[in-house]
C-alpha atoms as a PDB file:
ATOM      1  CA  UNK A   1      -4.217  42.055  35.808  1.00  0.00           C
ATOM      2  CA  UNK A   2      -0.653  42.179  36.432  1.00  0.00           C
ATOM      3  CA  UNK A   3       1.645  42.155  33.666  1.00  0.00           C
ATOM      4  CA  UNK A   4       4.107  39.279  34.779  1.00  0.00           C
ATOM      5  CA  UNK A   5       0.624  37.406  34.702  1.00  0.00           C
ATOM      6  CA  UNK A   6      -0.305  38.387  31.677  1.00  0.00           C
ATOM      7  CA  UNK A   7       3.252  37.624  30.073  1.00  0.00           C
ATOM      8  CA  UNK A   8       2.810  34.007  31.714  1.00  0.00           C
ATOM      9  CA  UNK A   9      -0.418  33.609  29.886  1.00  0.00           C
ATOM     10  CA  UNK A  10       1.047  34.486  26.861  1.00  0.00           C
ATOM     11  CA  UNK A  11       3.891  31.943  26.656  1.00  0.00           C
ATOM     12  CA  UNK A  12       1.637  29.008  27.709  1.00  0.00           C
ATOM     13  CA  UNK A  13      -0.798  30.203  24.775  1.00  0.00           C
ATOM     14  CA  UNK A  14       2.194  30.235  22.296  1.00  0.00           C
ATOM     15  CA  UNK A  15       3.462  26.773  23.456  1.00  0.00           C
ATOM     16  CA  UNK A  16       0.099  25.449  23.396  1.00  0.00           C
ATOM     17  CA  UNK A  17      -0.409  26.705  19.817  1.00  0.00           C
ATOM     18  CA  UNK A  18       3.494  25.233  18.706  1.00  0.00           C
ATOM     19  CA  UNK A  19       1.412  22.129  18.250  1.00  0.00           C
ATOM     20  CA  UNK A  20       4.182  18.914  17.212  1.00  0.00           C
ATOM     21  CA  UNK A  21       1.502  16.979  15.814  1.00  0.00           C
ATOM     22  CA  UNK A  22       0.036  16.084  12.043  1.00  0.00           C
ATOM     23  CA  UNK A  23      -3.110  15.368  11.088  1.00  0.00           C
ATOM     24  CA  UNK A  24      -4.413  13.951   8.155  1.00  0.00           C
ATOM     25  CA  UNK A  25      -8.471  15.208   7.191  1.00  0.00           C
ATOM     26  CA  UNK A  26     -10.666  14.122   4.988  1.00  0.00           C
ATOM     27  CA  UNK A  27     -13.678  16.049   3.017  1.00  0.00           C
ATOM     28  CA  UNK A  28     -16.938  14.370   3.016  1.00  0.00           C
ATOM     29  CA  UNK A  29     -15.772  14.916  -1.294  1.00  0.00           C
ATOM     30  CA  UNK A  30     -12.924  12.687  -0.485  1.00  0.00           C
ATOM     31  CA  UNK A  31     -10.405  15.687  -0.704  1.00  0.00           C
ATOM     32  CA  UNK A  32      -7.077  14.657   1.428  1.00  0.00           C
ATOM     33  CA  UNK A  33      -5.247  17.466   3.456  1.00  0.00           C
ATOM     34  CA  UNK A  34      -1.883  17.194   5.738  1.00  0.00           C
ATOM     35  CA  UNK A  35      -1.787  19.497   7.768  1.00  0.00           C
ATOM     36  CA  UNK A  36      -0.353  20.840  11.797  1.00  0.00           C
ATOM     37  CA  UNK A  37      -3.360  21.954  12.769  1.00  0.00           C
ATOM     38  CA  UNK A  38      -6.651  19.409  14.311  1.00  0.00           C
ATOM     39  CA  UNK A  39      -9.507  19.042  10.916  1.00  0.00           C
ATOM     40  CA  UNK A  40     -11.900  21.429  10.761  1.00  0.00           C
ATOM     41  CA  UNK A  41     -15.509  20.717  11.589  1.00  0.00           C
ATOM     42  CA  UNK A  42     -16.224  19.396   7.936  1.00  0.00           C
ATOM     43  CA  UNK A  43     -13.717  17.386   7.545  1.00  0.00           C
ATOM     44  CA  UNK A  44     -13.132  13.682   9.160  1.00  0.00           C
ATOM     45  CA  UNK A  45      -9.584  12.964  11.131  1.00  0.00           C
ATOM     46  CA  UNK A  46      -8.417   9.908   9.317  1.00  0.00           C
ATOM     47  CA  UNK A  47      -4.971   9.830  11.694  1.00  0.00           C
ATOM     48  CA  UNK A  48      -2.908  12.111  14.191  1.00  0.00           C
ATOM     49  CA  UNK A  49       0.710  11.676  14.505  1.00  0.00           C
ATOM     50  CA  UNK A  50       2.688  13.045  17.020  1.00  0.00           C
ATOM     51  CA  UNK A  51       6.244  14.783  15.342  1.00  0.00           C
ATOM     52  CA  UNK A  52       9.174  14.727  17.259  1.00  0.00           C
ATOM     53  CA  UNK A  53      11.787  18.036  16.209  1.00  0.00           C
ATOM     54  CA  UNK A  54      14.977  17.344  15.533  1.00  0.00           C
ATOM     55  CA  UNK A  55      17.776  19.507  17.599  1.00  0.00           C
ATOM     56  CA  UNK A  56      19.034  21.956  15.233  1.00  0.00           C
ATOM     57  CA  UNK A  57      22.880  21.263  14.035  1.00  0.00           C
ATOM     58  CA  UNK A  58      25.957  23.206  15.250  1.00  0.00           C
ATOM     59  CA  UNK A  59      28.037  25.243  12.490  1.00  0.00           C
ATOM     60  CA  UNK A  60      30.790  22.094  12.716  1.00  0.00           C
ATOM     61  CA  UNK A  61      27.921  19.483  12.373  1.00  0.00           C
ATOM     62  CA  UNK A  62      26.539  21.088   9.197  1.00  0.00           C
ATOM     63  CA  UNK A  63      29.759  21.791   7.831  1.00  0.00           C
ATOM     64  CA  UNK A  64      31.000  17.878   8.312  1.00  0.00           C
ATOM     65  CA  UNK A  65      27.378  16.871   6.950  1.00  0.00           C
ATOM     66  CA  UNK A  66      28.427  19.376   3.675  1.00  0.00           C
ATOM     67  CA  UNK A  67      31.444  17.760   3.305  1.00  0.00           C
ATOM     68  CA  UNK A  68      30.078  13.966   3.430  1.00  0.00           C
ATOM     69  CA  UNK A  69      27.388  14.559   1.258  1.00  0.00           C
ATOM     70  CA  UNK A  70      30.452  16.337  -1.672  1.00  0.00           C
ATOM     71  CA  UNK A  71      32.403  13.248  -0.820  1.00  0.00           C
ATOM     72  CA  UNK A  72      29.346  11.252  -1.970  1.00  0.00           C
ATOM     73  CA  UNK A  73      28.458  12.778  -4.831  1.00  0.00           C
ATOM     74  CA  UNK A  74      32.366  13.241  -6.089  1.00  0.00           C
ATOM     75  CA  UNK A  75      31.926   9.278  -5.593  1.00  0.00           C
ATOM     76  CA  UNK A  76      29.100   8.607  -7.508  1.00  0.00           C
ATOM     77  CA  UNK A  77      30.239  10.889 -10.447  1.00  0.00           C
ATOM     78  CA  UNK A  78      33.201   8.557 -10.566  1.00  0.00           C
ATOM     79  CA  UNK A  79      31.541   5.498 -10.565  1.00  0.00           C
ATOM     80  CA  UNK A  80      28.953   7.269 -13.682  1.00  0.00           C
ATOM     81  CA  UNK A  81      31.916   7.968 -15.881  1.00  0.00           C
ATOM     82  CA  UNK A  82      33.506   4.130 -15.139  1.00  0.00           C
ATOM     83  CA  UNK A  83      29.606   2.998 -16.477  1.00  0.00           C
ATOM     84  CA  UNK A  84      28.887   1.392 -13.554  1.00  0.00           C
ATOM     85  CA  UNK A  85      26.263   1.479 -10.882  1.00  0.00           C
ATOM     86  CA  UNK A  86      27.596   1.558  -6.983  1.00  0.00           C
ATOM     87  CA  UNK A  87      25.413  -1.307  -6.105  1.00  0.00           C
ATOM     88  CA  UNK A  88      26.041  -3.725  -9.134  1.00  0.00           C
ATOM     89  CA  UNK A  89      28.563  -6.173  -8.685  1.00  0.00           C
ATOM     90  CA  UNK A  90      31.560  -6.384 -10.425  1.00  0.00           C
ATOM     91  CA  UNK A  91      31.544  -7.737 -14.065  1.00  0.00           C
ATOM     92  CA  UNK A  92      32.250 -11.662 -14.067  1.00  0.00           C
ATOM     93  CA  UNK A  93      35.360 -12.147 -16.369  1.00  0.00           C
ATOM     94  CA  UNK A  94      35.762 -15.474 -18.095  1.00  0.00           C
ATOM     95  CA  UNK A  95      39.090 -17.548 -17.476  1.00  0.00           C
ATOM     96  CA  UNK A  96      41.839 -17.670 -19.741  1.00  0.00           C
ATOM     97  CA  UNK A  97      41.180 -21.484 -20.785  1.00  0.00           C
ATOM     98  CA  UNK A  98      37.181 -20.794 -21.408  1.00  0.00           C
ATOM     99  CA  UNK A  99      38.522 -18.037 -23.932  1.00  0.00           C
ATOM    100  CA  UNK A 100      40.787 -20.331 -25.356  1.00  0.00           C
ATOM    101  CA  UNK A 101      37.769 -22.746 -25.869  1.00  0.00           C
ATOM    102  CA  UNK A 102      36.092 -20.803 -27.134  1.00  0.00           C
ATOM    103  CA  UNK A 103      37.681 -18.943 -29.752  1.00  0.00           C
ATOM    104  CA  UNK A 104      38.943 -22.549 -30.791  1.00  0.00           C
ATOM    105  CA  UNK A 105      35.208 -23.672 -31.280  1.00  0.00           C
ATOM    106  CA  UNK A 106      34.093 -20.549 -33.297  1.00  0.00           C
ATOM    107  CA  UNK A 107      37.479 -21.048 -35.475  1.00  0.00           C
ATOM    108  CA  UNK A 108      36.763 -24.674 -35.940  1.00  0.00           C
ATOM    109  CA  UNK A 109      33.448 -23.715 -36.988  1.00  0.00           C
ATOM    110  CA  UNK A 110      34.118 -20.964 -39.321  1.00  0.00           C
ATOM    111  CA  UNK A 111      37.251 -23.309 -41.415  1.00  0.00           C
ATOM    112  CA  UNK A 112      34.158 -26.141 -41.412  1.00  0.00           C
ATOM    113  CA  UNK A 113      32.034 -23.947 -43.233  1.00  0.00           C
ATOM    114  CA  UNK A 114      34.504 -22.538 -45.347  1.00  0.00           C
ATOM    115  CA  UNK A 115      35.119 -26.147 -45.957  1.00  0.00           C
ATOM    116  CA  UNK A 116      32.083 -27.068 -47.019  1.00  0.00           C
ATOM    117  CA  UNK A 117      30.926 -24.193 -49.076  1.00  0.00           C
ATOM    118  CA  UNK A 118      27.200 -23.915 -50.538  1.00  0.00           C
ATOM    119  CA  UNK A 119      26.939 -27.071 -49.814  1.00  0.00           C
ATOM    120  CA  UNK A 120      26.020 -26.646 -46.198  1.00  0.00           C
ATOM    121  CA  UNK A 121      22.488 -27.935 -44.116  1.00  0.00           C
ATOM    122  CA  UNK A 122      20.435 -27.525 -41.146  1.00  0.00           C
ATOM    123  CA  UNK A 123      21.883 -30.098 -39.548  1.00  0.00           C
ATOM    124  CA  UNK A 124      25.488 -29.277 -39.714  1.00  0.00           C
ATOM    125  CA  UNK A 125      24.613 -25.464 -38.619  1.00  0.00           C
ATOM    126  CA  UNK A 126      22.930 -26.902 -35.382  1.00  0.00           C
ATOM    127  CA  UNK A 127      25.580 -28.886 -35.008  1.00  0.00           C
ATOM    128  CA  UNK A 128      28.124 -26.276 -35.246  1.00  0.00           C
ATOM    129  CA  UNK A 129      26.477 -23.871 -33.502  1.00  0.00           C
ATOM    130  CA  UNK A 130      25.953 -26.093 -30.539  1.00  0.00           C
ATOM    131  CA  UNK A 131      29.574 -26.965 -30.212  1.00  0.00           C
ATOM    132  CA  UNK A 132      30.353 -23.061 -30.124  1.00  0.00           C
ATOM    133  CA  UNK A 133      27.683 -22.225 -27.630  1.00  0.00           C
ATOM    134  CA  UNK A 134      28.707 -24.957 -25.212  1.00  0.00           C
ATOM    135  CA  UNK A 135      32.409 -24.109 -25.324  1.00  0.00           C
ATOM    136  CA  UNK A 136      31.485 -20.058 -25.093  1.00  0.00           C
ATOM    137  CA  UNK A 137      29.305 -21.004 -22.029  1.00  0.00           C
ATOM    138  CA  UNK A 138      30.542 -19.396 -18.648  1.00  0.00           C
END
């Protein structure tokens, strides 16, 4: 056999054999495998997938892809020491006259009760308290 023959043979066995494909086999013991090559004889084929490669990246594309994924993380790390997430929205902050409502509600109620001493109820806690929570409300 010639050897420019033979050589031929030999690259169509190796593509052949660079199979782009994954199977997933089953045991008749229900034991899952992933794996490149077709299930062996006792095992069942429970799906084949053909896999596309990926072109490898240049030197340039790896080295921007490095430098995005620093910028990222440099991000993130500044976000974790603020205490907040990157996804979460921004805090809601009350306005100035809510605040002012507020704080003159819980004031009104605390000189009430100071007021009124020992001699204080249920009913005039509720009452209090309600007035506070509705002016507090956002």
């Amino acid at each position: 056999m010639p050897r420019w023959l033979l050589l031929l043979l030999t690259c169509y066995a190796a593509t052949a054999m660079a199979d782009d494909s994954l199977y997933k086999c089953r045991t008749d013991d229900g034991a899952v495998s992933y794996q490149s090559a077709p299930c062996a004889m006792n095992q069942r084929t429970e799906w084949h997938r053909a896999v596309e490669r990926d072109e490898p990246l240049s030197a340039s594309e790896l080295a921007e892809r490095r430098r995005q994924l620093e910028a990222d993380a440099d991000f993130l790390a500044r976000l974790a020491g603020r205490g907040r997430h990157p996804r979460s929205s921004p805090p809601r902050r009350a306005t100035r006259p809510s605040i002012d409502r507020c704080a003159a509600a819980q004031a009104q109620r605390t000189a009430k009760l100071e007021a009124v001493g020992l001699a204080r109820n249920f009913a005039l806690l509720r009452r209090l308290d309600a007035a506070v929570a509705k002016a507090c409300r956002r």
